[in-house]
N, C-alpha and C. Protein backbone atom coordinates (compact mmCIF):
# COMPACT_ATOMS: atom_id res chain seq x y z
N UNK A 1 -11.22 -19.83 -12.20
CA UNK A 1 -11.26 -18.54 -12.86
C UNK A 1 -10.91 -17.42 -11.86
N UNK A 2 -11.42 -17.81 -10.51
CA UNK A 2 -11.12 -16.41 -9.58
C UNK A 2 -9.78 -16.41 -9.13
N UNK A 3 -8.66 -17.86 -9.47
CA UNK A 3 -7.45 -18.16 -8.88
C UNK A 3 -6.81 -17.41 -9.91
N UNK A 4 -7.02 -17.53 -11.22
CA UNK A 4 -6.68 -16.79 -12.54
C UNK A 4 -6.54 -15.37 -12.39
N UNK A 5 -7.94 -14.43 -12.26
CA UNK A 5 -7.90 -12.92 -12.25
C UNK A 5 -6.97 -12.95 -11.02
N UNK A 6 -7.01 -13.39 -9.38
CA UNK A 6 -6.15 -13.12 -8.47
C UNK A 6 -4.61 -13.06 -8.93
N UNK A 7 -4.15 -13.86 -9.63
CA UNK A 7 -3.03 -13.97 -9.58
C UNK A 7 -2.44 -13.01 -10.91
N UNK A 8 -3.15 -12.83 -12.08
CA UNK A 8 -2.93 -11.85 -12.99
C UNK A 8 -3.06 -10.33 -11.95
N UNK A 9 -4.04 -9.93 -11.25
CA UNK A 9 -4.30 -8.50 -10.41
C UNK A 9 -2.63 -8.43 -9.57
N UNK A 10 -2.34 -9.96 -9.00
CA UNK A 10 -1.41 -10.19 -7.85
C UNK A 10 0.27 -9.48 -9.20
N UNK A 11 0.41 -9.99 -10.17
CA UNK A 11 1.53 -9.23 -10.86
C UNK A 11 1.35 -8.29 -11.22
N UNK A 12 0.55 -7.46 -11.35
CA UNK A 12 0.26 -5.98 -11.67
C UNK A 12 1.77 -5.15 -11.14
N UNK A 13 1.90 -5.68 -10.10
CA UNK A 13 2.66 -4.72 -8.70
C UNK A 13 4.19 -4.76 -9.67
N UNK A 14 4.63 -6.57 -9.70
CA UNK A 14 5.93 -6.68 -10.02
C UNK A 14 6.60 -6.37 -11.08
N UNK A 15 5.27 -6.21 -12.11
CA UNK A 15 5.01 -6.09 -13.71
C UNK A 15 5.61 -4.29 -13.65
N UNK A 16 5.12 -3.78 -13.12
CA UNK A 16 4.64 -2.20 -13.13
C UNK A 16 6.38 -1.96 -12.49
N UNK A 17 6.54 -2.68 -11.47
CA UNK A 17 7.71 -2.21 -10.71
C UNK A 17 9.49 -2.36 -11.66
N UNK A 18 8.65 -3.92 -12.39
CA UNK A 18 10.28 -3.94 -13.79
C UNK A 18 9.81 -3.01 -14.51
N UNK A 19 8.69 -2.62 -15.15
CA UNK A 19 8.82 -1.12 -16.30
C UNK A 19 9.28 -0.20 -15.76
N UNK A 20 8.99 -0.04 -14.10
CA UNK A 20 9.28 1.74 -13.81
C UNK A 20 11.37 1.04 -13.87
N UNK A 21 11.27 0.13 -13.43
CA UNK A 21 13.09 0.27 -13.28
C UNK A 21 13.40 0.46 -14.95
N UNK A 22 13.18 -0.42 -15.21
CA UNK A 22 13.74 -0.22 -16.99
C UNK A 22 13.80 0.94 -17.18
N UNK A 23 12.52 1.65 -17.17
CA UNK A 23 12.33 2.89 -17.76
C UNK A 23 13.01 4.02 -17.02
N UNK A 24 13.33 4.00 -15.87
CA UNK A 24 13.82 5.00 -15.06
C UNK A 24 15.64 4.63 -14.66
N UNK A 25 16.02 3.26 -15.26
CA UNK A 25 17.23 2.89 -15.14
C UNK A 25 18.01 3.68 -15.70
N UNK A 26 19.46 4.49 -15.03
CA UNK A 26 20.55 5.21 -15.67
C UNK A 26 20.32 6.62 -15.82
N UNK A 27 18.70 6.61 -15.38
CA UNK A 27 18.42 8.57 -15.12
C UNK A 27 18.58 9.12 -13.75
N UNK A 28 18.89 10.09 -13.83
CA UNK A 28 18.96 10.67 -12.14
C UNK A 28 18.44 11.23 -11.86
N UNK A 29 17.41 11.41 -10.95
CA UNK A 29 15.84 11.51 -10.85
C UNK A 29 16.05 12.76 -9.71
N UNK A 30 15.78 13.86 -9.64
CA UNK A 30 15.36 14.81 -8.32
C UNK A 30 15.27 14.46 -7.47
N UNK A 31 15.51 14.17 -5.85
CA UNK A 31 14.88 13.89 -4.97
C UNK A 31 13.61 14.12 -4.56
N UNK A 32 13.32 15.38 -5.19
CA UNK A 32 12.01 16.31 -5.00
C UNK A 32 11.05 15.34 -5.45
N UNK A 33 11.47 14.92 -7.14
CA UNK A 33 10.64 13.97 -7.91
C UNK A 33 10.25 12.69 -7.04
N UNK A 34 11.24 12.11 -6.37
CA UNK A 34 10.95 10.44 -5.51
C UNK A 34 10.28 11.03 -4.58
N UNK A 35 10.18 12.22 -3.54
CA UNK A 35 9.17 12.08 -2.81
C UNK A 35 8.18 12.31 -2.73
N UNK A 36 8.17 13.36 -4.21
CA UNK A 36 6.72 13.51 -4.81
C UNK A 36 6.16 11.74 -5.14
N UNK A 37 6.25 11.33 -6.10
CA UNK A 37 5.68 9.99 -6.16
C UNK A 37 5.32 9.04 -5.33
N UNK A 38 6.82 9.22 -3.80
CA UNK A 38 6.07 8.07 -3.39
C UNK A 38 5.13 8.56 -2.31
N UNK A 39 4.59 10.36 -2.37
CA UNK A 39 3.49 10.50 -1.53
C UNK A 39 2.87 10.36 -1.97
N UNK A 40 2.04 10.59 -4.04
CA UNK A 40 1.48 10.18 -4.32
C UNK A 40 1.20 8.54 -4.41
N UNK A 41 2.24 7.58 -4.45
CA UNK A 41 1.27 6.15 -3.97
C UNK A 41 0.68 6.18 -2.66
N UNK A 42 1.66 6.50 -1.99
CA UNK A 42 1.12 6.99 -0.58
C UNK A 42 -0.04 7.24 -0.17
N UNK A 43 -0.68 8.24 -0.69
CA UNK A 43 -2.31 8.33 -0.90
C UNK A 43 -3.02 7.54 -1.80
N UNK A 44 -2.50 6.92 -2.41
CA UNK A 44 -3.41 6.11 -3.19
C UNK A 44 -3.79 4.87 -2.39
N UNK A 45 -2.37 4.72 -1.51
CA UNK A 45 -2.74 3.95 -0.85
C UNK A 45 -3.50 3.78 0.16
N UNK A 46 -3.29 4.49 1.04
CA UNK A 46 -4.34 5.55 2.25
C UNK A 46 -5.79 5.46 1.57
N UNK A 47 -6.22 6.08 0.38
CA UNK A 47 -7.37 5.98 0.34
C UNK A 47 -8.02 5.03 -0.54
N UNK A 48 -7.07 3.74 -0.67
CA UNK A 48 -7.59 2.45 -1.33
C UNK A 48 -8.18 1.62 0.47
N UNK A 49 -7.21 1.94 1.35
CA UNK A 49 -7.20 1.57 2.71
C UNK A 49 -8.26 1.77 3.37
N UNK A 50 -8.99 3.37 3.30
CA UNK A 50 -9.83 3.41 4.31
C UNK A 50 -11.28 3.84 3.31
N UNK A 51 -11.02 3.49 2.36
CA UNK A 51 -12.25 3.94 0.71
C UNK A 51 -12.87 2.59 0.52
N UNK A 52 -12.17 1.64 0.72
CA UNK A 52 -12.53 -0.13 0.22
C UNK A 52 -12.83 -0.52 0.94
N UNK A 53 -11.14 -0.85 2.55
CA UNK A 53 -11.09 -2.13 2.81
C UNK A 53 -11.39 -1.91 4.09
N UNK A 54 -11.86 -0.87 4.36
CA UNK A 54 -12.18 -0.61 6.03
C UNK A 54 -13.85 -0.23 6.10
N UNK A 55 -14.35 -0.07 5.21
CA UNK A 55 -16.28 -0.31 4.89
C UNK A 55 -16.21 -1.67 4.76
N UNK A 56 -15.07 -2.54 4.02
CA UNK A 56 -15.35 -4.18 3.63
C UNK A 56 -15.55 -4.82 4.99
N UNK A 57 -14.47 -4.19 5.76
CA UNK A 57 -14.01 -4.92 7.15
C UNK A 57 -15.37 -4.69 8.17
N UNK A 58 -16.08 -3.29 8.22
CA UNK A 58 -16.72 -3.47 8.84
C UNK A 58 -18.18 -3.92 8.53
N UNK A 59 -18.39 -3.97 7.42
CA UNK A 59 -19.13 -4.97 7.00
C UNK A 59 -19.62 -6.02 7.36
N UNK A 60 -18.19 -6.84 7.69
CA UNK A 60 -18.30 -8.31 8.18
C UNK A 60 -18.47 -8.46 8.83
N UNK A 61 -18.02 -7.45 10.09
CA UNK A 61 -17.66 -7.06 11.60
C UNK A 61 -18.82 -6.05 11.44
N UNK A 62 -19.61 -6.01 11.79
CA UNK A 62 -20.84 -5.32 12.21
C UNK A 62 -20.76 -4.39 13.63
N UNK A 63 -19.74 -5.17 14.54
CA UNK A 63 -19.43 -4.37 15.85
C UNK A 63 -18.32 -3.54 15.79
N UNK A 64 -17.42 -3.36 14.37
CA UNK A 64 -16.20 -2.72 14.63
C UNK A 64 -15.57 -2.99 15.64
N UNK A 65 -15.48 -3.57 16.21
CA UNK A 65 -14.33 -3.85 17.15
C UNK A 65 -13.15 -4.49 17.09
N UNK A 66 -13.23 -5.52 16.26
CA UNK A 66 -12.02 -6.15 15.63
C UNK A 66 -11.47 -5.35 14.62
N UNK A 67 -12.48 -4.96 13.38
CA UNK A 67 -11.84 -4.05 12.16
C UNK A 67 -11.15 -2.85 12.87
N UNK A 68 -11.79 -2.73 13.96
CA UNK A 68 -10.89 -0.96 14.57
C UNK A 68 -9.53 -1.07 15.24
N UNK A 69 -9.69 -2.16 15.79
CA UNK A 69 -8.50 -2.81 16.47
C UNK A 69 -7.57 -3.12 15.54
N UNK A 70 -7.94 -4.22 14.35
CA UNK A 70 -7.02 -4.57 13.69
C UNK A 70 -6.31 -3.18 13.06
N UNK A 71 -7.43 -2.30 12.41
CA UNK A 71 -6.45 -1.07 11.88
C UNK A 71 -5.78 -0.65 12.73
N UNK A 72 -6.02 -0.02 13.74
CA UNK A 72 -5.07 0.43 15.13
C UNK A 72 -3.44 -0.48 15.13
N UNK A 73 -3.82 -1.54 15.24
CA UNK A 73 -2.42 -2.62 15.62
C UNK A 73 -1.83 -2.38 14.48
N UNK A 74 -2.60 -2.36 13.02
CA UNK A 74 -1.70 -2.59 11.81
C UNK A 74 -0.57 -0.88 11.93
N UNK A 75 -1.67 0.00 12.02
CA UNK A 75 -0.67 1.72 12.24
C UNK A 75 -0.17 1.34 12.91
N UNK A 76 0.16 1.12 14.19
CA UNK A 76 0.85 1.02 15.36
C UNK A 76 2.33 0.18 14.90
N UNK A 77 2.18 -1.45 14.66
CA UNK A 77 2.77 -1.86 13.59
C UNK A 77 3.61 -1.37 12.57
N UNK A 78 3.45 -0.52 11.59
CA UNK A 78 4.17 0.62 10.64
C UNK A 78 4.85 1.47 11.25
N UNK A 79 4.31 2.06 12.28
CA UNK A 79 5.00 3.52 12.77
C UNK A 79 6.50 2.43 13.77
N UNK A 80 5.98 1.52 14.35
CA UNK A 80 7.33 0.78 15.07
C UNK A 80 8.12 0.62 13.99
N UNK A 81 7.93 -0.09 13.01
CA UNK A 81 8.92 -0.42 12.26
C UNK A 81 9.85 0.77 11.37
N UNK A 82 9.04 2.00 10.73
CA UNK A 82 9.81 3.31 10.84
C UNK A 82 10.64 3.24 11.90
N UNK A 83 9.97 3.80 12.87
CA UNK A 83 10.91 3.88 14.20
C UNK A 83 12.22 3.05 14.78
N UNK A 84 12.28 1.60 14.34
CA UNK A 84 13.03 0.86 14.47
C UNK A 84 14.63 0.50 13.10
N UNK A 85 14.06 1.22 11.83
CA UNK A 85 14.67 1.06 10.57
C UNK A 85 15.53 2.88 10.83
N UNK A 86 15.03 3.28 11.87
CA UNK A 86 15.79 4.67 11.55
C UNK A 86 17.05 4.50 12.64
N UNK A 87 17.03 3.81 13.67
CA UNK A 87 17.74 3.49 14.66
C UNK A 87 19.54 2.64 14.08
């Protein structure tokens, strides 16, 4: 049952991502509009990140030291790869 809800939650993403194309296919969208949206996932994401899964993490991790680290490496991680995709 928990392999079930995981994997129904797990298409949410791909499900959501063919409606927005369908629905947004053949319109020409503002630029203003795309970077409005994707700052709003942006923050949704940010504060699904440090609202959930970074109280979950230290949770487990009682010393923060790994959860702090791991977040650290994961930013660190992102900002290289910006940095490397603009090159």
């Amino acid at each position: 049952k928990g392999i079930l809800w995981g994997v129904l939650s797990g298409l949410s993403e791909p499900l959501g991502g063919l409606f927005g194309h369908l629905v947004l296919k053949g319109t020409d969208m503002n630029p203003l509009a795309y970077g409005t949206l994707f700052a709003l996932v942006g923050g949704m994401m940010t504060y699904i990140s440090f609202a959930e899964l970074l109280p979950n993490a230290l949770y487990h991790d009682p010393s923060g030291h790994s959860a702090t680290a791991s977040c650290l490496l994961g930013m660190a991680v992102m900002a290289a790869s910006l940095l490397l995709f603009e090159a």
